[in-house]
C-alpha atoms as a PDB file:
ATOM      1  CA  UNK A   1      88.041 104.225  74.151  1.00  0.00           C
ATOM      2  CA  UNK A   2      88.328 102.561  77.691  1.00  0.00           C
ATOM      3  CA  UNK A   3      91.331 101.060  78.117  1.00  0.00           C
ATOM      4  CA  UNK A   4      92.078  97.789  80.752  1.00  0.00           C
ATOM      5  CA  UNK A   5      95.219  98.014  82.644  1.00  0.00           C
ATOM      6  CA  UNK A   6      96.875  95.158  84.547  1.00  0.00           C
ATOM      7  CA  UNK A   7      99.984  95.840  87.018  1.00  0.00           C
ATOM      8  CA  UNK A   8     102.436  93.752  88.459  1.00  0.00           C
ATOM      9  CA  UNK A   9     103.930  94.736  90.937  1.00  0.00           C
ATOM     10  CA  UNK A  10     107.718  94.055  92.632  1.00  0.00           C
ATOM     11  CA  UNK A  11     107.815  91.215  94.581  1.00  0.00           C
ATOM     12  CA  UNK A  12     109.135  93.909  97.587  1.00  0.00           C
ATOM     13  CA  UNK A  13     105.315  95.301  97.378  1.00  0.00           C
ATOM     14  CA  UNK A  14     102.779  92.928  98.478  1.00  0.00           C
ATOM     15  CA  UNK A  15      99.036  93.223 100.104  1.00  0.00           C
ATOM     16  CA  UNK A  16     100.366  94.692 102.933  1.00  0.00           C
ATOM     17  CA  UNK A  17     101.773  97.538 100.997  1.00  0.00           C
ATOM     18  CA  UNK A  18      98.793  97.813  98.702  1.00  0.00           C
ATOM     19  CA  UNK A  19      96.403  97.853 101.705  1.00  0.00           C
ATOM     20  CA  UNK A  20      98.164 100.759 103.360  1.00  0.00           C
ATOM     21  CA  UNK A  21      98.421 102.644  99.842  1.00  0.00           C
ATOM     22  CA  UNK A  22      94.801 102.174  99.379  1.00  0.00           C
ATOM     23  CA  UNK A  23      93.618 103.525 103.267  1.00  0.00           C
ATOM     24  CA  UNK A  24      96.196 106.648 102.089  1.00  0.00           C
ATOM     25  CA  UNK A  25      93.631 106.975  98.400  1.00  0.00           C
ATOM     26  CA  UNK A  26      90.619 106.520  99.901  1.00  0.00           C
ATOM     27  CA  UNK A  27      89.522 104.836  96.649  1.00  0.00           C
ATOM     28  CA  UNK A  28      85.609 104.009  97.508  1.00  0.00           C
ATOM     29  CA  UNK A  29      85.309 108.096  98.675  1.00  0.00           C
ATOM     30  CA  UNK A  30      87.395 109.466  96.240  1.00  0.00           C
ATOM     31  CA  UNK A  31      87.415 107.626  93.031  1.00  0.00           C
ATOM     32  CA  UNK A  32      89.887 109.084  90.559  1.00  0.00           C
ATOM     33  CA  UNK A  33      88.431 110.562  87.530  1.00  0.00           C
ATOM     34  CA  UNK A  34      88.046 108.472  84.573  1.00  0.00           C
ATOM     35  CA  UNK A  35      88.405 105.502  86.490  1.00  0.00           C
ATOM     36  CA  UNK A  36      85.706 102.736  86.210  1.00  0.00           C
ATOM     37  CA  UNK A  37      86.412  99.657  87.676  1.00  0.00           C
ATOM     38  CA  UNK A  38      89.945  98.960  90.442  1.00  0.00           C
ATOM     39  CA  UNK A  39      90.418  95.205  91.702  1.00  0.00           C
ATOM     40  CA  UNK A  40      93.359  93.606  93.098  1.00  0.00           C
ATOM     41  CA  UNK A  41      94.367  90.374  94.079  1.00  0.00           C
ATOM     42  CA  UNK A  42      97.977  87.903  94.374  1.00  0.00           C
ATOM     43  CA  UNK A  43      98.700  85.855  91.165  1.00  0.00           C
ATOM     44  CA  UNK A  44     101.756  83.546  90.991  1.00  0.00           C
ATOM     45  CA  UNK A  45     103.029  85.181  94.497  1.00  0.00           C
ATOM     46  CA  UNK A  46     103.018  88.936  92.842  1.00  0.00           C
ATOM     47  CA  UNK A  47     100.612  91.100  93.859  1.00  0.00           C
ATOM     48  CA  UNK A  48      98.469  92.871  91.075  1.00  0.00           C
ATOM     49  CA  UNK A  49      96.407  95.564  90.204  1.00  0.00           C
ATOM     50  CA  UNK A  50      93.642  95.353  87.350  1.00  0.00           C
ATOM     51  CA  UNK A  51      91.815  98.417  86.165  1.00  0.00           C
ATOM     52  CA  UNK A  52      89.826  99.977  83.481  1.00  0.00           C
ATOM     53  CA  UNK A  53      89.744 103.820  82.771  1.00  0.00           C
ATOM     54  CA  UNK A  54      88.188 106.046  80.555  1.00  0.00           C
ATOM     55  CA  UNK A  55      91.481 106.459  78.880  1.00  0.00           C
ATOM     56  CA  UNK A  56      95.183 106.082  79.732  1.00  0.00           C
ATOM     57  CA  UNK A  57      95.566 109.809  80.326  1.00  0.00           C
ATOM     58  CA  UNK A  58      93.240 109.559  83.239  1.00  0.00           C
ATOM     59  CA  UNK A  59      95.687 106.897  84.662  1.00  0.00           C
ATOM     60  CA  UNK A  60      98.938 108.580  84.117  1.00  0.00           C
ATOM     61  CA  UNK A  61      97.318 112.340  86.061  1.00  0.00           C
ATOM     62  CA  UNK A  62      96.370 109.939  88.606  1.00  0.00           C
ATOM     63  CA  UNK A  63      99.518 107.345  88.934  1.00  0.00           C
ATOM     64  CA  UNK A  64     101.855 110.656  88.706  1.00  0.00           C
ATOM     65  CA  UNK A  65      99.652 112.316  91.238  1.00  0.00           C
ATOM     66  CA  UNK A  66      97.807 110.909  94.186  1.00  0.00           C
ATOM     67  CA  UNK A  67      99.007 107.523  93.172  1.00  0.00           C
ATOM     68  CA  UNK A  68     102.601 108.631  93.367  1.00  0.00           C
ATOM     69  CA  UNK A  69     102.334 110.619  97.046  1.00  0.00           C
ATOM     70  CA  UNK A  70     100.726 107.414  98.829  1.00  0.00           C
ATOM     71  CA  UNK A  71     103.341 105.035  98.077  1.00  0.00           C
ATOM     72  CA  UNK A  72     105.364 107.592  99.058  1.00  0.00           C
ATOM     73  CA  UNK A  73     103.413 108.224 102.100  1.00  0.00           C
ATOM     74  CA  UNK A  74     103.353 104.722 102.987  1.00  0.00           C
ATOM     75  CA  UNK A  75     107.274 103.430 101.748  1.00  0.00           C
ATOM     76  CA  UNK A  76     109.191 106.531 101.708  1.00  0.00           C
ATOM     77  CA  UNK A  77     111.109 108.943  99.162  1.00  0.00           C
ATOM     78  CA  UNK A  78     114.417 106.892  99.671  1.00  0.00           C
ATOM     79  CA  UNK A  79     112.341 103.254  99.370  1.00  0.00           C
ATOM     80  CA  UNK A  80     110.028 104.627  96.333  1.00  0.00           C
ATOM     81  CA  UNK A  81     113.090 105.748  93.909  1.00  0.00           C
ATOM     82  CA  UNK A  82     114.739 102.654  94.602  1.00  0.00           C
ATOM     83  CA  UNK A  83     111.734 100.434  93.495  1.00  0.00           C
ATOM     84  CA  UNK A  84     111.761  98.427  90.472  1.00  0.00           C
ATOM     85  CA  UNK A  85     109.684  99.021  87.636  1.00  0.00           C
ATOM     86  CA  UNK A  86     106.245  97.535  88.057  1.00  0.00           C
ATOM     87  CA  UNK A  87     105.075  95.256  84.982  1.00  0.00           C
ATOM     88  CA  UNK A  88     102.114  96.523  83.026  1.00  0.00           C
ATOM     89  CA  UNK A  89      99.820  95.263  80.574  1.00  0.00           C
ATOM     90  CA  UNK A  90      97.338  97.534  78.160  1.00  0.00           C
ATOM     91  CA  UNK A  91      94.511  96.922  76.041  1.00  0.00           C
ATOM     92  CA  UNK A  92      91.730  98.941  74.954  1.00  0.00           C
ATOM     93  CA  UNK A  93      88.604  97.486  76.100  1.00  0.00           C
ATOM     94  CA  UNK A  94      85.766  96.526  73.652  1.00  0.00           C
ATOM     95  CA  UNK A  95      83.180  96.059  76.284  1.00  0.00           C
ATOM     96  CA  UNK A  96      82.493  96.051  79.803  1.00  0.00           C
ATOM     97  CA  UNK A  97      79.158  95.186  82.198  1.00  0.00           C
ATOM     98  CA  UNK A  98      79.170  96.304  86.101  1.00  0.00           C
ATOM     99  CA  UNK A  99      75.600  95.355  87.188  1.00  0.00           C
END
């Protein structure tokens, strides 16, 4: 079952940050597998990421993967084992519609 996924990120990582990580994924070429929708946006001045996936072990090979090597790309070794713990949110999906 698909499962929605909604990060929060540190307040330290902001559009900025997400817009260089994202030019360093080439998301729109290379989609990850399993994934089937990626939006972001600010909420309540923290910067979050809402997805759906096939299943959460497509999101964990990709988070501990290319995920993991473009923040690093972008912030740093040093800067990216010093981050905080990003909030995140799970549910299995029951439906979905992308026209």
């Amino acid at each position: 079952m698909a499962i929605g996924l909604i990060t929060r990120f540190p307040e330290v990582m902001g559009a900025e940050q997400y817009d260089s990580v994202n030019e360093k994924l080439n998301m729109a070429g290379e989609a990850p597998e399993g994934l089937i929708l990626h939006c972001a946006g600010e909420l309540d001045g923290r910067f979050q990421v809402f997805d759906i996936w096939e299943t959460r072990a497509h999101h964990d090979r990709f988070a501990d993967g290319r995920l993991r090597e473009a923040i690093i790309g972008v912030i740093g070794e040093e800067a990216y084992a010093e981050l905080p713990d990003a909030e995140r949110v799970e549910t299995e999906i029951h439906s979905y519609v992308i026209p």
